[in-house]
Structures are given as C-alpha cells and as structure tokens.
PDB file of N, CA and C in Angstrom:
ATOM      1  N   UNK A   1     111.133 106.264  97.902  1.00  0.00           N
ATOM      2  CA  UNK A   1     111.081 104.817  97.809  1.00  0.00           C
ATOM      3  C   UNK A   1     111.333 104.231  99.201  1.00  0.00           C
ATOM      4  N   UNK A   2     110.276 103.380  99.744  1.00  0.00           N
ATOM      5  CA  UNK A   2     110.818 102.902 100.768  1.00  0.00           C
ATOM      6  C   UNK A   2     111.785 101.779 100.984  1.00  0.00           C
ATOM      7  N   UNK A   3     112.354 101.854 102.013  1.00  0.00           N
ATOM      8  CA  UNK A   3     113.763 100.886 102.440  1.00  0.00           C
ATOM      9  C   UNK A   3     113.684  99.461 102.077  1.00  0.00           C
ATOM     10  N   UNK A   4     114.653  98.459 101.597  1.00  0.00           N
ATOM     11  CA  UNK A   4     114.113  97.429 101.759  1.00  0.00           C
ATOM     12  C   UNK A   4     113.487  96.340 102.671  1.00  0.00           C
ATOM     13  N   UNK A   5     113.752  96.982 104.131  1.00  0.00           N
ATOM     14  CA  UNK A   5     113.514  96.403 105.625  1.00  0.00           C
ATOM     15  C   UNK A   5     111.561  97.364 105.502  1.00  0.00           C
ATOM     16  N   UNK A   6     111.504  97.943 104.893  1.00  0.00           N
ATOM     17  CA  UNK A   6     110.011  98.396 105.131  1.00  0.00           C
ATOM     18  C   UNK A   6     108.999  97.523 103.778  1.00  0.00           C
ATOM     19  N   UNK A   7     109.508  97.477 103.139  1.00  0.00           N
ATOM     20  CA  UNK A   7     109.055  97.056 101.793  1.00  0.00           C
ATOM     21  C   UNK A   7     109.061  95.235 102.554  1.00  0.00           C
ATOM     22  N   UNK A   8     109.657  94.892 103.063  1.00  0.00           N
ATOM     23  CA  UNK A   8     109.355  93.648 104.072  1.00  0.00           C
ATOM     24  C   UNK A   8     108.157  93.381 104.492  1.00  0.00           C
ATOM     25  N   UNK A   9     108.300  94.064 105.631  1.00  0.00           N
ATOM     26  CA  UNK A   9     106.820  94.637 106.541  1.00  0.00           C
ATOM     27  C   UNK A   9     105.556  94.579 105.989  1.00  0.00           C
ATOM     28  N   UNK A  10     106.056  95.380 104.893  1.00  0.00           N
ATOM     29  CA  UNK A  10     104.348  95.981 104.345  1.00  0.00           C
ATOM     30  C   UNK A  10     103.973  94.643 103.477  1.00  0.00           C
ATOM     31  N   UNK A  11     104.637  94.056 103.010  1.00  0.00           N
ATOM     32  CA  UNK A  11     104.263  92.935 102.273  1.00  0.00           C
ATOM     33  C   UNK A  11     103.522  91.747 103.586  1.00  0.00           C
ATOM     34  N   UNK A  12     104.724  91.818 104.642  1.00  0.00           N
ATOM     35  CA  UNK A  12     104.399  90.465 105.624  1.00  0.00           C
ATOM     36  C   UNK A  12     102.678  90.886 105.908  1.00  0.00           C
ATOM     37  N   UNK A  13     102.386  92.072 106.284  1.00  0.00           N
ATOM     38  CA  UNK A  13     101.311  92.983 107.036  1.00  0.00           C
ATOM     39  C   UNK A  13     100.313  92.656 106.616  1.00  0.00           C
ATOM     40  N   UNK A  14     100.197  91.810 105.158  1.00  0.00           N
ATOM     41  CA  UNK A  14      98.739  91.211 104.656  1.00  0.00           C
ATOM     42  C   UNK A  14      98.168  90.099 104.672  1.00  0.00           C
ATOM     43  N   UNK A  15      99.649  89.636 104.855  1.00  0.00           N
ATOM     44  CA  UNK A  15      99.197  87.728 105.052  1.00  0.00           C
ATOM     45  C   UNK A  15     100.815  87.401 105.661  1.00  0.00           C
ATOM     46  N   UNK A  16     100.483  86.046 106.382  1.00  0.00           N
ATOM     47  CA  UNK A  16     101.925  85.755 106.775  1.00  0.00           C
ATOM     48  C   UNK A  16     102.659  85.085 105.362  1.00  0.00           C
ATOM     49  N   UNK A  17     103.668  85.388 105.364  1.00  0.00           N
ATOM     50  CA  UNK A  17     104.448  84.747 103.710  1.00  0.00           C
ATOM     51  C   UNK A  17     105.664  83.909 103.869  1.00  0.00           C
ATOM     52  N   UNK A  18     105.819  82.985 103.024  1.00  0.00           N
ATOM     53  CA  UNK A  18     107.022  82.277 103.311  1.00  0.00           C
ATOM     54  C   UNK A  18     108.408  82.795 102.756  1.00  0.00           C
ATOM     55  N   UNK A  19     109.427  82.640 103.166  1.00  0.00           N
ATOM     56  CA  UNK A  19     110.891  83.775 102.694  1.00  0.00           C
ATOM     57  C   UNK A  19     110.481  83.452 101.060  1.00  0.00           C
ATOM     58  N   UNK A  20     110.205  82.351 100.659  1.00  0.00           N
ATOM     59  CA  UNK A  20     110.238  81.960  99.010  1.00  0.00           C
ATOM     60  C   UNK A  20     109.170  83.096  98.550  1.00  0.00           C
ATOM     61  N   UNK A  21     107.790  83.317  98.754  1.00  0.00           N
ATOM     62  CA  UNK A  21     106.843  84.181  98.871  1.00  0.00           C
ATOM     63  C   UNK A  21     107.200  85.322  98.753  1.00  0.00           C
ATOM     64  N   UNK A  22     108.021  85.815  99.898  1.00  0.00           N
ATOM     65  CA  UNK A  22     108.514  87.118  99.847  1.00  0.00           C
ATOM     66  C   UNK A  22     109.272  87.601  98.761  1.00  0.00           C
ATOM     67  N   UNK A  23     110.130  86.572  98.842  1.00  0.00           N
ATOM     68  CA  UNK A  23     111.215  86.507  97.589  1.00  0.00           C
ATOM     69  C   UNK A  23     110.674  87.345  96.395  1.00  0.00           C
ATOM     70  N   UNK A  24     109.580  86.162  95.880  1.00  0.00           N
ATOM     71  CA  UNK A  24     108.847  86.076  94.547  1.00  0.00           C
ATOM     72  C   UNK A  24     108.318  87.755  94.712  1.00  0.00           C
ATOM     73  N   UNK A  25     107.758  88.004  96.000  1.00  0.00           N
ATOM     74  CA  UNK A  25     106.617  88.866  95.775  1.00  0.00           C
ATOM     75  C   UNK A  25     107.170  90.399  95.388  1.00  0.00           C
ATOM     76  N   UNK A  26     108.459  90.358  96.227  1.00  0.00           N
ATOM     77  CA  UNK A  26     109.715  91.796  96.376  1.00  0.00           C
ATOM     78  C   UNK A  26     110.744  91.747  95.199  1.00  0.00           C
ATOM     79  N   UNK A  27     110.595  90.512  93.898  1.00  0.00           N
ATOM     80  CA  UNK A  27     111.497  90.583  93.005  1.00  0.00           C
ATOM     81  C   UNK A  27     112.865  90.354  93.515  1.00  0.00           C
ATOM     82  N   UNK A  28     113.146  89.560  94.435  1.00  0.00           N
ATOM     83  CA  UNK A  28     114.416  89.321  95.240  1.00  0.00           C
ATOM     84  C   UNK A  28     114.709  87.838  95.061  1.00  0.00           C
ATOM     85  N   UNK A  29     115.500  87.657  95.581  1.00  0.00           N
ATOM     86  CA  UNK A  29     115.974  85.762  96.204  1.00  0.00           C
ATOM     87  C   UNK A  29     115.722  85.590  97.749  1.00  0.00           C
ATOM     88  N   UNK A  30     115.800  84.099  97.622  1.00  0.00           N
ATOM     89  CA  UNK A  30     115.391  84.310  99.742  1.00  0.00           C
ATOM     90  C   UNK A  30     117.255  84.614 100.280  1.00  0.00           C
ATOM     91  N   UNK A  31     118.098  84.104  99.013  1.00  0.00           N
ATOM     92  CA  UNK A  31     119.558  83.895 100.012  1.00  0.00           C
ATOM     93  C   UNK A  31     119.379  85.924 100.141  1.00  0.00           C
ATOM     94  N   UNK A  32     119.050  86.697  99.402  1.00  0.00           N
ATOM     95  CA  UNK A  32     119.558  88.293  99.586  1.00  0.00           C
ATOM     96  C   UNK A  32     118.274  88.743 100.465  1.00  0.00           C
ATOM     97  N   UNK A  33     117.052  87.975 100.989  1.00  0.00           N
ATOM     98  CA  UNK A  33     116.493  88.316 101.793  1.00  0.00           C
ATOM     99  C   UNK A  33     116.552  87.801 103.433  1.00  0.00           C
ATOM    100  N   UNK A  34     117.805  87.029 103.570  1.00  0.00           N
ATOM    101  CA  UNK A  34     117.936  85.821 104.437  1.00  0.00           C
ATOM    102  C   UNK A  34     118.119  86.766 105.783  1.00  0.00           C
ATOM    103  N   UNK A  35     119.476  87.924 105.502  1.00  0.00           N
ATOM    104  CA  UNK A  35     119.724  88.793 106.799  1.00  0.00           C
ATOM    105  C   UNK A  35     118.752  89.322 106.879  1.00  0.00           C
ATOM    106  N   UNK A  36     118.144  89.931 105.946  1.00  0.00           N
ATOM    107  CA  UNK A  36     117.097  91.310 106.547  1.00  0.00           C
ATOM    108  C   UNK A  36     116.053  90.850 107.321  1.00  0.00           C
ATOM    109  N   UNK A  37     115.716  89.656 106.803  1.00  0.00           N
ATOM    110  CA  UNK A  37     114.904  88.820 107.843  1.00  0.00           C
ATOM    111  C   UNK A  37     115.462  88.265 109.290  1.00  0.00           C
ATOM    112  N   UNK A  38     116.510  87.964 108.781  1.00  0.00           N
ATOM    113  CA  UNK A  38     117.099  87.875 110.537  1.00  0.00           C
ATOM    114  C   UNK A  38     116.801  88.648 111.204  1.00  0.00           C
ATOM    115  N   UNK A  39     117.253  90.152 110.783  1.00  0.00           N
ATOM    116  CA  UNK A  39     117.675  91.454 111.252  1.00  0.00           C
ATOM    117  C   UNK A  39     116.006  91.690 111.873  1.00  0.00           C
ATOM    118  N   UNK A  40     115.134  91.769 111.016  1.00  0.00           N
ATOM    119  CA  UNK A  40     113.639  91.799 111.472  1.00  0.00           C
ATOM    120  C   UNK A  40     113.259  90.777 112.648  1.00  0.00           C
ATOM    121  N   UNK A  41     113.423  89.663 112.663  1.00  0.00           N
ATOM    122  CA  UNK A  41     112.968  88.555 113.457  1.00  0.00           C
ATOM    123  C   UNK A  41     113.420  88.661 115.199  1.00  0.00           C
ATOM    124  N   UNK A  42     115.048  89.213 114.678  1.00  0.00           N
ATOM    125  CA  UNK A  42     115.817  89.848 116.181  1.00  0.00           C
ATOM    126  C   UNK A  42     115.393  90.845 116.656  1.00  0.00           C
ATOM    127  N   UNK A  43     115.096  91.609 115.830  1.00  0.00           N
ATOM    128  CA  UNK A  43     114.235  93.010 116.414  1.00  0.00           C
ATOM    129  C   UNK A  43     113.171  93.149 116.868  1.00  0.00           C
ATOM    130  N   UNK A  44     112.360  91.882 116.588  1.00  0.00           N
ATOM    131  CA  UNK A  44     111.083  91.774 117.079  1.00  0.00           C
ATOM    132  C   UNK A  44     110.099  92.385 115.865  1.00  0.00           C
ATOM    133  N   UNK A  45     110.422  92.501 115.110  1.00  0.00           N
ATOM    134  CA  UNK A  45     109.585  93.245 114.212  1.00  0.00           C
ATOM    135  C   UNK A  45     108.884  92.148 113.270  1.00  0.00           C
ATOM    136  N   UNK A  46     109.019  90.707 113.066  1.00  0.00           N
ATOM    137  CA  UNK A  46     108.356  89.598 112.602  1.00  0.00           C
ATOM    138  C   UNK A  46     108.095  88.698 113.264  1.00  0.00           C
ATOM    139  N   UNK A  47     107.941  87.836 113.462  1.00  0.00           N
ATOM    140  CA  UNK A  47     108.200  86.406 114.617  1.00  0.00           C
ATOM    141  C   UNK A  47     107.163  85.011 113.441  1.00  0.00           C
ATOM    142  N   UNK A  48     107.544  83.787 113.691  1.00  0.00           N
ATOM    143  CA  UNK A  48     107.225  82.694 112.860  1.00  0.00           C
ATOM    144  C   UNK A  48     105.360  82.201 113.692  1.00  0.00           C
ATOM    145  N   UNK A  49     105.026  81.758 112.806  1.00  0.00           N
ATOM    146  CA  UNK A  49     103.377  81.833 112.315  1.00  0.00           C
ATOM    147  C   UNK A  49     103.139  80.126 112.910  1.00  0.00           C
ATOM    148  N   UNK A  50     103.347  79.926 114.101  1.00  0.00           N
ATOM    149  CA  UNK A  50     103.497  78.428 114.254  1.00  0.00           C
ATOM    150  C   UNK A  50     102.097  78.012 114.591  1.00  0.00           C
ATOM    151  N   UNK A  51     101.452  77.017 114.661  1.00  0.00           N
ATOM    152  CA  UNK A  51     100.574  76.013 115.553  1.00  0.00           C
ATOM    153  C   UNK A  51     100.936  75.526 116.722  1.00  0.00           C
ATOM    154  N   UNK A  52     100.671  75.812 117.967  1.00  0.00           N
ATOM    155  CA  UNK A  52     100.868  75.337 119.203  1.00  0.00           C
ATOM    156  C   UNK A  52      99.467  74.838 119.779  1.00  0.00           C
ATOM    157  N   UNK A  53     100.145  72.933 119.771  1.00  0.00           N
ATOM    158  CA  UNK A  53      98.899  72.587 120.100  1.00  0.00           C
ATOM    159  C   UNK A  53      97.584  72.745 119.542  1.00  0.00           C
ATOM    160  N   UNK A  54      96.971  73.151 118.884  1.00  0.00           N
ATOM    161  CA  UNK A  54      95.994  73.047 118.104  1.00  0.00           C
ATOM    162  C   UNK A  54      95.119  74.182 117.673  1.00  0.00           C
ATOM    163  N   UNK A  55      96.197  75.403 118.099  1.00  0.00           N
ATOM    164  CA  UNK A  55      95.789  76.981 118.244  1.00  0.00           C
ATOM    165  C   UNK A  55      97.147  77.541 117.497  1.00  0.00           C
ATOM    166  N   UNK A  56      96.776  78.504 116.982  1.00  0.00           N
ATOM    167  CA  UNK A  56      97.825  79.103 116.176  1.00  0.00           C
ATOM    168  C   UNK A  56      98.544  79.839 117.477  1.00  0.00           C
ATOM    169  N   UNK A  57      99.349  79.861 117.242  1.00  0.00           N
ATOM    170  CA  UNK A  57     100.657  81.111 117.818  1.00  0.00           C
ATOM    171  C   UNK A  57      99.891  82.183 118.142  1.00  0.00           C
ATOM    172  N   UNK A  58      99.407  82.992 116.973  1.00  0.00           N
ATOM    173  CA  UNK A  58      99.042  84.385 116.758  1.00  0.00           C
ATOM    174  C   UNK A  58      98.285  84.147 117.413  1.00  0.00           C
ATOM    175  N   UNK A  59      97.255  83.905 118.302  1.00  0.00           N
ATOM    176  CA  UNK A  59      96.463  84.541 119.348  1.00  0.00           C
ATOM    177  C   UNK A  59      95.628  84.761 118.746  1.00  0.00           C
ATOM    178  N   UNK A  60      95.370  86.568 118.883  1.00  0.00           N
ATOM    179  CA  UNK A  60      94.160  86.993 118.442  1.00  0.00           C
ATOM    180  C   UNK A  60      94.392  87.705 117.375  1.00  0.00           C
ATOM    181  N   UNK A  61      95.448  87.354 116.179  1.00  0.00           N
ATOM    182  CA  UNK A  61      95.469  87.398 114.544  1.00  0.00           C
ATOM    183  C   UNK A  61      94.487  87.842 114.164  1.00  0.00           C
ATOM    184  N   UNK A  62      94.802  89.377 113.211  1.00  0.00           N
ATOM    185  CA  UNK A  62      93.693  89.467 112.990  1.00  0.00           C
ATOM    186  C   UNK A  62      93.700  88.754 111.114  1.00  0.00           C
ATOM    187  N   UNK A  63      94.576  88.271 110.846  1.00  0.00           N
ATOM    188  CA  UNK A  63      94.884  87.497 109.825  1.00  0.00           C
ATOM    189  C   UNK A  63      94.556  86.151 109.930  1.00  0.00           C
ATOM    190  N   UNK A  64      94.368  85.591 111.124  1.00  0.00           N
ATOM    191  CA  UNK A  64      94.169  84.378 111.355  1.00  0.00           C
ATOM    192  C   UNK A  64      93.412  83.431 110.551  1.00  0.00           C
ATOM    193  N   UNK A  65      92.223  83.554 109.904  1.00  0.00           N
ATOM    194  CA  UNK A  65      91.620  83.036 108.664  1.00  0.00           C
ATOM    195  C   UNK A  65      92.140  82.833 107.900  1.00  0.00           C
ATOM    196  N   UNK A  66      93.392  83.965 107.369  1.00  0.00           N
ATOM    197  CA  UNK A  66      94.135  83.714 106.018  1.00  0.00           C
ATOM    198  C   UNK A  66      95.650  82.749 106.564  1.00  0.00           C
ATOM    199  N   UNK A  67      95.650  82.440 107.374  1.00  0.00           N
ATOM    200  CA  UNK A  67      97.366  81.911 107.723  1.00  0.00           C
ATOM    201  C   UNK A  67      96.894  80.453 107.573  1.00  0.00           C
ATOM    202  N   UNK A  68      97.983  79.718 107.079  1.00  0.00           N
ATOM    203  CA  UNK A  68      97.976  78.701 106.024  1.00  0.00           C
ATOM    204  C   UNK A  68      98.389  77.603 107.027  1.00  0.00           C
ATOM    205  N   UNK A  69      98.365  78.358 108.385  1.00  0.00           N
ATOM    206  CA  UNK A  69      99.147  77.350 109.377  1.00  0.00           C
ATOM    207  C   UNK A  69      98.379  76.954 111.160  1.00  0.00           C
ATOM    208  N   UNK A  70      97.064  78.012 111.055  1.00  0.00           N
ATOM    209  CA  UNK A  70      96.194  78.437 111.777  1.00  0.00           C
ATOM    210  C   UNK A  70      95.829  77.106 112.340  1.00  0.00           C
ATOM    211  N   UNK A  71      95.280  76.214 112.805  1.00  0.00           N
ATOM    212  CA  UNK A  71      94.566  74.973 113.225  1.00  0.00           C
ATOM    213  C   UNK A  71      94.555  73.808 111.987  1.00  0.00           C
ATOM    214  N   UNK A  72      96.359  73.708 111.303  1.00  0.00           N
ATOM    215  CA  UNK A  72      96.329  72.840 110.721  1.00  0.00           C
ATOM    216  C   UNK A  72      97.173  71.848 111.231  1.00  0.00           C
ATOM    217  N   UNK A  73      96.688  70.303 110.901  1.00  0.00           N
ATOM    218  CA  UNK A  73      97.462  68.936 111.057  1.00  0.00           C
ATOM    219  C   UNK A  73      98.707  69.196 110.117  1.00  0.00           C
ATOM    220  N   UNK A  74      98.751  69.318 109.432  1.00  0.00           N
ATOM    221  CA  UNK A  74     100.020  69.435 108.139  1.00  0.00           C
ATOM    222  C   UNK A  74     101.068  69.968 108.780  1.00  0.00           C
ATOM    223  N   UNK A  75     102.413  69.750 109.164  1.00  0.00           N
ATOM    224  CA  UNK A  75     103.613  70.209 109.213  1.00  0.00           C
ATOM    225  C   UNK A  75     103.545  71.859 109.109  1.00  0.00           C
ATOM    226  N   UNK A  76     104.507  72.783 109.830  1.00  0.00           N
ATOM    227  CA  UNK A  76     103.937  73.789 109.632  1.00  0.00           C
ATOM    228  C   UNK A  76     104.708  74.923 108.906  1.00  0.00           C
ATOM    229  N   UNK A  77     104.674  75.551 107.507  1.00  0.00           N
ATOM    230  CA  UNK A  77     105.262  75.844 106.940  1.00  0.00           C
ATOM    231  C   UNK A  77     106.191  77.058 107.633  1.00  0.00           C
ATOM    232  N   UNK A  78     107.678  77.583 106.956  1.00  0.00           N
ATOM    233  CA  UNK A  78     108.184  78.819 107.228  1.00  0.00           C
ATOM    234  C   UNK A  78     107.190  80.213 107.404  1.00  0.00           C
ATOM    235  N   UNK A  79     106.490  80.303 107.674  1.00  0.00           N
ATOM    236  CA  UNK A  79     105.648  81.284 107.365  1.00  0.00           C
ATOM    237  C   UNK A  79     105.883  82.888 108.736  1.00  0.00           C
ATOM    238  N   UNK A  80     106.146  83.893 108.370  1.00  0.00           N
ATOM    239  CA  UNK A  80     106.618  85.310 109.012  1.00  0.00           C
ATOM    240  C   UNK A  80     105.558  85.796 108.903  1.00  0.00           C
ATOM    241  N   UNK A  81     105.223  86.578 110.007  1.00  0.00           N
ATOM    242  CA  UNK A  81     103.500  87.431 110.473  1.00  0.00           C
ATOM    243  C   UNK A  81     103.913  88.756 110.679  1.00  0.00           C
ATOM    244  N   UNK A  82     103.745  89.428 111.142  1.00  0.00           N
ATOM    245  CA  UNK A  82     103.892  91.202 111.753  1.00  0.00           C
ATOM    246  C   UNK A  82     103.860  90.544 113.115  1.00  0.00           C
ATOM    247  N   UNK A  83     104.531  91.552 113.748  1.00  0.00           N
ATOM    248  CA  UNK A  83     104.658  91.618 115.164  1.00  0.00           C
ATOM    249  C   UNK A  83     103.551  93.068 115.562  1.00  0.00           C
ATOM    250  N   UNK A  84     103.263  92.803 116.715  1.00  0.00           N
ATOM    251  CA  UNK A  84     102.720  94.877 117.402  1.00  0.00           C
ATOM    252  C   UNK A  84     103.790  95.652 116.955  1.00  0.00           C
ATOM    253  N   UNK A  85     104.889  94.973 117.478  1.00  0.00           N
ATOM    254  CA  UNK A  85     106.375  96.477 117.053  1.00  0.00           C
ATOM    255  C   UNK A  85     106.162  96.814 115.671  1.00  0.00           C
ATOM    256  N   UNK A  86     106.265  95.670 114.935  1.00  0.00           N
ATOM    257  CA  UNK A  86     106.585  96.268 113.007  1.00  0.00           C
ATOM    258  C   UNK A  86     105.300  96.729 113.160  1.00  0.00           C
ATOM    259  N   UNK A  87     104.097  96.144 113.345  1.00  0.00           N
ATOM    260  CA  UNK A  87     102.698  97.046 112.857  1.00  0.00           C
ATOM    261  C   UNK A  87     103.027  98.343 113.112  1.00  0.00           C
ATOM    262  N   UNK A  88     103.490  98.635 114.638  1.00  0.00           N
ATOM    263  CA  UNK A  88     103.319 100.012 114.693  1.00  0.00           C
ATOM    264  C   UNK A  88     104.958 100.859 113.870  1.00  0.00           C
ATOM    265  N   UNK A  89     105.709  99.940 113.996  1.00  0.00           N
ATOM    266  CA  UNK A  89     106.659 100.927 113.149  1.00  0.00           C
ATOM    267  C   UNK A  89     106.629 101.342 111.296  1.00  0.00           C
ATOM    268  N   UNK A  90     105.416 100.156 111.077  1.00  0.00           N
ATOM    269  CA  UNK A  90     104.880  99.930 109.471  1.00  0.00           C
ATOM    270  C   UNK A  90     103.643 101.246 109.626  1.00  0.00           C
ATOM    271  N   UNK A  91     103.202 101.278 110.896  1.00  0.00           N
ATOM    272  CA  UNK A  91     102.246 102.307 110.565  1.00  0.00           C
ATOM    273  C   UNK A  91     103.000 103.939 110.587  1.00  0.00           C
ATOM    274  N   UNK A  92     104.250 103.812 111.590  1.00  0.00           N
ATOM    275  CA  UNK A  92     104.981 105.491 111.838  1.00  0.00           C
ATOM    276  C   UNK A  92     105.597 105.982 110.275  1.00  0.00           C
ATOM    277  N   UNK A  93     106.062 104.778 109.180  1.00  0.00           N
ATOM    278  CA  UNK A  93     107.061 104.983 108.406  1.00  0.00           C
ATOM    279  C   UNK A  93     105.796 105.207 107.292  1.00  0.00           C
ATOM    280  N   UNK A  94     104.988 104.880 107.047  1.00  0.00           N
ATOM    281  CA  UNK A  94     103.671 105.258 106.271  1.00  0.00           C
ATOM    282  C   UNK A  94     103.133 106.390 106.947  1.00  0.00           C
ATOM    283  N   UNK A  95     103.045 107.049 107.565  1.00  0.00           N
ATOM    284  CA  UNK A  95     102.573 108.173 108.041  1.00  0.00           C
ATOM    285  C   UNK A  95     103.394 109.323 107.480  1.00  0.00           C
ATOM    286  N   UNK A  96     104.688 109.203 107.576  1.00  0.00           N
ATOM    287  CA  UNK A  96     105.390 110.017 106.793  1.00  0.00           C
ATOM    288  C   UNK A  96     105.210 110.784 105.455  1.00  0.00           C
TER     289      UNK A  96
END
C-alpha cells in the first residue's frame, strides 16, 4: 500500500486539485491533509497552480488545458500541481 505522502502525488499528477478535492478524492478531511501538504509544498514536491499576469504559473504544463486556473479572469482557486521533483519521485516510488 502506498504511503499517504505518495497517494498525494499520484492523485495531484492528473489534474491540479484543491485540498477539498483531495480530501474528497483520498477519503480524508483537508484539516488531516493540511501537514502533509505543507510537508509536500516545503519539499518542493507540489507548488500552487497560480495565474501570473495572464499566463498560468505552470509554464509549459503539460496539464495546462485541464487547470481550472490557466488564463482565467476569476480569482484563482487553491489549486496544487506536481512539481519535476514529485514527478520524478512519483515516477521512482512506482517503479518499485
């Protein structure tokens, strides 16, 4: 069974999700998902899904179509993406 810090990851890894999202999606609450997300965000292993200026954050996302926050006017939701680090540490812990 994987960890609950991987079971994170692999969920964020398909679309960016909001802690409520995650919540729902991992059968959890956001307050018992609140550190692990810290813990991820400090590590570099997530980072927040913002709009800067009229371009998403993510660059060259390859999710970018699906992010809910991509080249929108609307306020911009909580939303957590994969980082390169978690991709590649989501890809070492699946290799296993």
């Amino acid at each position: 069974m994987p960890s609950p810090l991987a079971r994170i990851l692999s969920a964020v890894s398909t679309a960016p999700r909001t802690p409520a999202e995650l919540a729902r999606d991992l059968g959890s609450s956001e307050d018992a998902l609140s550190g692990m997300l810290v813990t991820l965000h400090a590590g570099g292993y997530v980072q927040e899904a913002v709009p800067e200026q009229g371009a998403c954050a993510c660059g060259p996302c390859a999710l970018k179509s699906l992010c809910r926050n991509a080249d929108s006017p609307a306020p911009a939701l909580s939303l957590l993406r994969l980082t390169p680090r978690g991709a590649a540490y989501l890809a070492r812990l699946t290799a296993r």
